[in-house]
C-alpha atoms as a PDB file:
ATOM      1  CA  UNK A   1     -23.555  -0.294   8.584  1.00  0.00           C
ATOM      2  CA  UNK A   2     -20.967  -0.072  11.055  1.00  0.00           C
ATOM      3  CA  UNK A   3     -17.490   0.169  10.869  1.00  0.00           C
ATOM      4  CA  UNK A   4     -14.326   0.800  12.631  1.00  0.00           C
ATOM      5  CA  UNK A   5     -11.961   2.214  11.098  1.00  0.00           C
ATOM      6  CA  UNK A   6     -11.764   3.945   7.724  1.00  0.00           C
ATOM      7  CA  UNK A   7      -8.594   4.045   5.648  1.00  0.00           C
ATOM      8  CA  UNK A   8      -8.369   6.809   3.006  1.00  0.00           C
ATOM      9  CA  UNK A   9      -6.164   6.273  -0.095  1.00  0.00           C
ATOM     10  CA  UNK A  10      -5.806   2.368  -1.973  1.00  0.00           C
ATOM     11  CA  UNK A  11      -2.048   2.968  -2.847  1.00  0.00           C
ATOM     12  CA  UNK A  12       0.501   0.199  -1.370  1.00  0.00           C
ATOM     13  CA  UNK A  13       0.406   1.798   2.169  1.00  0.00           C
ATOM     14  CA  UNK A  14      -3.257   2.129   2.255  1.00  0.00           C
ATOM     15  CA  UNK A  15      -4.711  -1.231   0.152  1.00  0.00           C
ATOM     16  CA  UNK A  16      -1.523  -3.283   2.836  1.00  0.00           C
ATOM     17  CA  UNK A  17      -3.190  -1.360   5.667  1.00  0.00           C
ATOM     18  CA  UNK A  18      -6.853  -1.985   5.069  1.00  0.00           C
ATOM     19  CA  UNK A  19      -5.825  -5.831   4.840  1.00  0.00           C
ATOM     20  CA  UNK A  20      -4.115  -5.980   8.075  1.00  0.00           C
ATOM     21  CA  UNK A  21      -6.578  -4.155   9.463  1.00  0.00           C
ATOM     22  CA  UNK A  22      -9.134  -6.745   7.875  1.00  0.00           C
ATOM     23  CA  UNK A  23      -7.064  -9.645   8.714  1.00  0.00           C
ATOM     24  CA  UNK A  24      -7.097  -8.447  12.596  1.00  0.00           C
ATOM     25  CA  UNK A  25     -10.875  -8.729  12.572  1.00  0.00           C
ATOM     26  CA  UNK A  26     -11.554  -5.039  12.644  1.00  0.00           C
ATOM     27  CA  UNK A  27     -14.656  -4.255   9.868  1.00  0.00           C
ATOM     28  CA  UNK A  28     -12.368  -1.642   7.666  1.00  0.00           C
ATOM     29  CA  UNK A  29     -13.957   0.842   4.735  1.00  0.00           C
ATOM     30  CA  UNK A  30     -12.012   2.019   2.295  1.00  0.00           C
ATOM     31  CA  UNK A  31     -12.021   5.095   0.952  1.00  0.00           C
ATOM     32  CA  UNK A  32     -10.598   6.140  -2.798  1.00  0.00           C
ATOM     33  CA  UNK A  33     -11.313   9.115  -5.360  1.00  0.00           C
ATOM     34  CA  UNK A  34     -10.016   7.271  -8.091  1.00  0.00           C
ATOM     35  CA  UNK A  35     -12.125   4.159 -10.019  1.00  0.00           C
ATOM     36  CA  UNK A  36     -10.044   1.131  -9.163  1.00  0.00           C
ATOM     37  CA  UNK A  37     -10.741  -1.671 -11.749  1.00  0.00           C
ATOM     38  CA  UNK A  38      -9.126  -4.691 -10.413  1.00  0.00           C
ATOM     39  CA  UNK A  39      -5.679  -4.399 -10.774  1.00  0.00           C
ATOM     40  CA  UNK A  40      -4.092  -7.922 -11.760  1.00  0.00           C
ATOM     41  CA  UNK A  41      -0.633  -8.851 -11.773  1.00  0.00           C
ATOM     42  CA  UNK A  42       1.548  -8.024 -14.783  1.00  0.00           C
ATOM     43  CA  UNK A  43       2.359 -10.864 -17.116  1.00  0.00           C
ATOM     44  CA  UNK A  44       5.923 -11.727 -17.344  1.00  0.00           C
ATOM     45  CA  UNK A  45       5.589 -10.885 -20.358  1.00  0.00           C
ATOM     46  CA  UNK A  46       4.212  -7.820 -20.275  1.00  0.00           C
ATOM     47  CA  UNK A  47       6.426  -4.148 -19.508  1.00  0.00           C
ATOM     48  CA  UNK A  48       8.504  -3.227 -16.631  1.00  0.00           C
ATOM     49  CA  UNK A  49       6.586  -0.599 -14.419  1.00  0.00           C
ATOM     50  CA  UNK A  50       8.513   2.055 -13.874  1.00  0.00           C
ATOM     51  CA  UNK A  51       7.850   2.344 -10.436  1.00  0.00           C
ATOM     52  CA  UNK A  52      10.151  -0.009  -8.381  1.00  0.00           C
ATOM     53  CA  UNK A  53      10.445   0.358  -4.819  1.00  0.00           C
ATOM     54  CA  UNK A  54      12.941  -1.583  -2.731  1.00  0.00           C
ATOM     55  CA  UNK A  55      11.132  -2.979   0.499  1.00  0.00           C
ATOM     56  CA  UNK A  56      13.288  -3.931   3.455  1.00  0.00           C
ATOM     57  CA  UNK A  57      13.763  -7.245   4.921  1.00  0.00           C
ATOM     58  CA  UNK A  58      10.702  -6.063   7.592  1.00  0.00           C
ATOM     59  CA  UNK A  59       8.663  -5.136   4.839  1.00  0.00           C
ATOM     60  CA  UNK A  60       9.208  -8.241   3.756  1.00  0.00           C
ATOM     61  CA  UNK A  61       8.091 -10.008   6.549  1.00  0.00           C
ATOM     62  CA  UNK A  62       4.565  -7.836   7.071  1.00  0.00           C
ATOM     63  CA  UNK A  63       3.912  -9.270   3.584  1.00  0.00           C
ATOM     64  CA  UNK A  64       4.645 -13.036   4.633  1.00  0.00           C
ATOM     65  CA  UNK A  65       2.023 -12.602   7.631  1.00  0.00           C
ATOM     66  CA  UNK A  66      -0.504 -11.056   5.168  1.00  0.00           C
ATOM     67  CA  UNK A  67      -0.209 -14.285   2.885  1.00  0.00           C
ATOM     68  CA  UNK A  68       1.399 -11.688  -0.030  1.00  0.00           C
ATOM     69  CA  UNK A  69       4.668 -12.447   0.054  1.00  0.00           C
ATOM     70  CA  UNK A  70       4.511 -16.092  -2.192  1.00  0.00           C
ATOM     71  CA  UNK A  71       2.719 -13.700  -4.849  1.00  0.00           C
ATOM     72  CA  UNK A  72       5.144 -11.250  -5.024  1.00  0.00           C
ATOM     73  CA  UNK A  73       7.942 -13.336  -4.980  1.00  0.00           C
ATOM     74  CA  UNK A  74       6.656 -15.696  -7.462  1.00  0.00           C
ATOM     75  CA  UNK A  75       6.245 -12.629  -9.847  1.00  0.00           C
ATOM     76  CA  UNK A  76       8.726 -10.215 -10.520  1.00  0.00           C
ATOM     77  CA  UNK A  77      11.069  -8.807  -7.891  1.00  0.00           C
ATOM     78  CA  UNK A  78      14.610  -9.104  -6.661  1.00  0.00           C
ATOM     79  CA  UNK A  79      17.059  -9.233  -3.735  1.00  0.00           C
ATOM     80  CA  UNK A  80      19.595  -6.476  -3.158  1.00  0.00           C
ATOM     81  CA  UNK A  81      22.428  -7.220  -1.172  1.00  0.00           C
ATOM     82  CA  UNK A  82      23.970  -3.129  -1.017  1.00  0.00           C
ATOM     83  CA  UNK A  83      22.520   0.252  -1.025  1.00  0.00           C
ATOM     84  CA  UNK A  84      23.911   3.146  -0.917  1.00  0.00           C
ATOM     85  CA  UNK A  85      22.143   6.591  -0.766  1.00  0.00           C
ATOM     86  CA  UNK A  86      23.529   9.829  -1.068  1.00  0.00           C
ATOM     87  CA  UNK A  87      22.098  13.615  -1.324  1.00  0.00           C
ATOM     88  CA  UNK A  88      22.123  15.887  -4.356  1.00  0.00           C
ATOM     89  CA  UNK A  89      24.891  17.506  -3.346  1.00  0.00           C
ATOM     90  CA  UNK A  90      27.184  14.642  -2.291  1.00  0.00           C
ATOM     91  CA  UNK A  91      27.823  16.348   1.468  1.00  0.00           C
ATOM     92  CA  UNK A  92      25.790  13.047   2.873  1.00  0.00           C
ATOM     93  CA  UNK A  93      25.613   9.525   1.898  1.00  0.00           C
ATOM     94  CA  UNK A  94      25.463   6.017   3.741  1.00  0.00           C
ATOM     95  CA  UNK A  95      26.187   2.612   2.212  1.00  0.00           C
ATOM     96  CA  UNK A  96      24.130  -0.222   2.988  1.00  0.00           C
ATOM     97  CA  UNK A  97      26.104  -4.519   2.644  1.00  0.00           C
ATOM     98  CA  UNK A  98      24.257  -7.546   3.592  1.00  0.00           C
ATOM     99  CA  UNK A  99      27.103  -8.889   4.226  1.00  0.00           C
ATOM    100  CA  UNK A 100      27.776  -6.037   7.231  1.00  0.00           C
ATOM    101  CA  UNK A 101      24.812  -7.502   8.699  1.00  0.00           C
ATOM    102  CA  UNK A 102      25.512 -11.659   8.371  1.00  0.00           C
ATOM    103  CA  UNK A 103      22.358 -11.821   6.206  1.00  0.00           C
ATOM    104  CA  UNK A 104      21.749 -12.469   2.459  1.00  0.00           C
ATOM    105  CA  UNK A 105      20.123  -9.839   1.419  1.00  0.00           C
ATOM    106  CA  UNK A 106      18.921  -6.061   2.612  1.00  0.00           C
ATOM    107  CA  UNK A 107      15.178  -6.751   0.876  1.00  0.00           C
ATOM    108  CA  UNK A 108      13.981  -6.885  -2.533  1.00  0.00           C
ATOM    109  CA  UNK A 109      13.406  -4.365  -5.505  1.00  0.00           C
ATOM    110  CA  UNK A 110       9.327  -4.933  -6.907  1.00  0.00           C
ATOM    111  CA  UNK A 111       7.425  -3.384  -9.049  1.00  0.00           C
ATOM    112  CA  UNK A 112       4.395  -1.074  -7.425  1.00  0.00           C
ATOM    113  CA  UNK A 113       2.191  -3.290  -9.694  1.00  0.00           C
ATOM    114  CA  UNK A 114       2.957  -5.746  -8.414  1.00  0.00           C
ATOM    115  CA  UNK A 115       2.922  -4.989  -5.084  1.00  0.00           C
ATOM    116  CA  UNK A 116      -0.794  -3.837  -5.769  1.00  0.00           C
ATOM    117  CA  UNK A 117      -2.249  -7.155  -7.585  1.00  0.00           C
ATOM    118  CA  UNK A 118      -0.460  -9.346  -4.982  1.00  0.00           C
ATOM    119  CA  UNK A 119      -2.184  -7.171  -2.160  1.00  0.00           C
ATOM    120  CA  UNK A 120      -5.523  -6.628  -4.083  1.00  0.00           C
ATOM    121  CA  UNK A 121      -5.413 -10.716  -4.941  1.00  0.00           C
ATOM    122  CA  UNK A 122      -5.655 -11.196  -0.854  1.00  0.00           C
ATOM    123  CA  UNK A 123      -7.847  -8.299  -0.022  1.00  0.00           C
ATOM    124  CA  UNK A 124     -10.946  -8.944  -2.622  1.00  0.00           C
ATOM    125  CA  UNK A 125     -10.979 -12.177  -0.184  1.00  0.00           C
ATOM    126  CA  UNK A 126     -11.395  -9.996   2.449  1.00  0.00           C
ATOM    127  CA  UNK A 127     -14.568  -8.491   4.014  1.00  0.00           C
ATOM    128  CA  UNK A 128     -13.987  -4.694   3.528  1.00  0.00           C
ATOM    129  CA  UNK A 129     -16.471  -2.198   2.521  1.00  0.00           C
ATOM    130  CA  UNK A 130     -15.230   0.189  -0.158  1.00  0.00           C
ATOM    131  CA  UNK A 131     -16.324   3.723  -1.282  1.00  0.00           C
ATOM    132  CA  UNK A 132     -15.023   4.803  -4.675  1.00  0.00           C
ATOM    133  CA  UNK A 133     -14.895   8.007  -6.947  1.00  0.00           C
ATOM    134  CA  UNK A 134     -15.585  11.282  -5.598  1.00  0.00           C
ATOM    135  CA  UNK A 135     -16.468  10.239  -2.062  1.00  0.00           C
ATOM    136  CA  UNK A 136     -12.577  11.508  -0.407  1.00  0.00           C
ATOM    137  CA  UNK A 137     -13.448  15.005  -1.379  1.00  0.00           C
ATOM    138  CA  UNK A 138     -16.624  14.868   0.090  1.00  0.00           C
ATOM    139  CA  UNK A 139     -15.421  13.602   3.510  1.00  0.00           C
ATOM    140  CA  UNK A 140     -12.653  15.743   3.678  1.00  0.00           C
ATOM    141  CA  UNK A 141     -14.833  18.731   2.472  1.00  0.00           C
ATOM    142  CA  UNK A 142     -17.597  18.231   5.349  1.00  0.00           C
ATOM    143  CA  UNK A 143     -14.697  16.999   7.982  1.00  0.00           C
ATOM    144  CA  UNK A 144     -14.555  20.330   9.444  1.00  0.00           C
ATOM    145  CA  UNK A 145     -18.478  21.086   9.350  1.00  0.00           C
ATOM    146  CA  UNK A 146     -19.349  17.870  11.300  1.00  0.00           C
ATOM    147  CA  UNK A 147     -18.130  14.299  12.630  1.00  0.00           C
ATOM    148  CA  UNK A 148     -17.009  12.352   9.750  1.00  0.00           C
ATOM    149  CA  UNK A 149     -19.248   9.007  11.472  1.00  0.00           C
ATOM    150  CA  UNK A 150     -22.131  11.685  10.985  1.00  0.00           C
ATOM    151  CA  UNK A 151     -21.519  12.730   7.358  1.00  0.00           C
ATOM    152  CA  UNK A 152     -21.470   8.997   6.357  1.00  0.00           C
ATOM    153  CA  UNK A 153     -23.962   8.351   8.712  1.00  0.00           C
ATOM    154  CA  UNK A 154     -22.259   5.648   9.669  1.00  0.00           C
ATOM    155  CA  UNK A 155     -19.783   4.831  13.199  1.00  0.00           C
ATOM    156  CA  UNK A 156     -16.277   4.933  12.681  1.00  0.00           C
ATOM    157  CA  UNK A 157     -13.476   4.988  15.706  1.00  0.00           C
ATOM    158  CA  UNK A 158     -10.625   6.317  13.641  1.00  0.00           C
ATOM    159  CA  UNK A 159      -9.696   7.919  10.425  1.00  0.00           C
ATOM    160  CA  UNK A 160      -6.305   6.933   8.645  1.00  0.00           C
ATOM    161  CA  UNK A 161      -5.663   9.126   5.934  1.00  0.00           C
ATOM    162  CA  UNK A 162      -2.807   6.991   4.527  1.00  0.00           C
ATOM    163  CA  UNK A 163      -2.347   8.194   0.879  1.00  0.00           C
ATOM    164  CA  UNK A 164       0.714  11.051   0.678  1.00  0.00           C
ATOM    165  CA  UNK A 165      -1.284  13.873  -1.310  1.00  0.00           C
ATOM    166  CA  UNK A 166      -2.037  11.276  -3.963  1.00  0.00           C
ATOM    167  CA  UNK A 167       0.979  10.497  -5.158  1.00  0.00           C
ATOM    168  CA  UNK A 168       1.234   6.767  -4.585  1.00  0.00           C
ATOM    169  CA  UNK A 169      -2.671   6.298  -5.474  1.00  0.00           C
ATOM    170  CA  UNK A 170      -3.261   3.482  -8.413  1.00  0.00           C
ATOM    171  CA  UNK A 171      -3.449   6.347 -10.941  1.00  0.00           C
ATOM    172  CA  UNK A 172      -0.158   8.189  -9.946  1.00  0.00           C
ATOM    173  CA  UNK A 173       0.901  10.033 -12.711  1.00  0.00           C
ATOM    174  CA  UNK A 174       4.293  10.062 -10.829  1.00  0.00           C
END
């Protein structure tokens, strides 16, 4: 089997990479050391996650090209019109208004999981080749020894190792 590209790590970076990859026509692998059960999207009714990022207006529109953003949307999530962000020690902080900007809204808070099922709900549509448990540590493990198209004995152009030190993988503790 050959591929093109492989993208290491399925958390929201990685799983919206691999399908934009996928969408573009490139044949995409990806790679995960966690099992990843299909992750649906949380009732309504079920509890908050915890997790909540807020996702820019740009953000935004990367998800309306993938086809993502009516699932999202139509789940939970909601606009923010201000921000502000300051440091722990209060030297530094900038405020964020819509309004400073003639536009409604600076993006939308959503829930990781549901960022994930509305990106998985897409991608299992997709043609993409994944490798599960154990097989990141192998990779990286043999990465210095030899090519990583040879280890797989497969032919890859490009490795993306997407996932920050596992901490925004589908079984974050964080």
């Amino acid at each position: 089997m050959q591929q093109d590209i492989i993208v290491v790590g399925a958390g929201m970076v990685g799983l919206t990479c691999v399908l934009a990859l996928a969408k573009q026509g490139f044949r995409v692998t990806l790679v995960e050391a966690n099992e990843m059960p299909p992750q649906p999207l949380p009732e309504k009714s079920q509890a908050f996650d915890n997790r909540v990022v807020a996702i820019s207006r740009a953000s935004q529109q990367l998800f309306m090209q993938l086809g993502v953003w009516s699932i999202i949307e139509n789940s939970r999530c909601a606009a923010y019109q201000q921000m502000k962000v300051w440091d722990n020690t209060l030297d530094g902080k900038i405020d964020f208004c819509a309004m400073d900007y003639f536009e409604p809204n600076l993006g939308h808070t959503v829930e990781q999981q549901v960022i994930l099922g509305a990106v998985l709900a897409i991608l299992f549509t997709a043609s993409v080749y994944w490798l599960m448990p154990y097989v990141r540590s192998f990779l990286i493990r043999n990465a210095a020894q030899r090519p990583i198209a040879r280890s797989m004995q497969d032919s890859a152009h490009t490795m993306y190792n997407i996932e920050h030190r596992g901490r925004y993988g589908l079984r974050s503790p964080t």
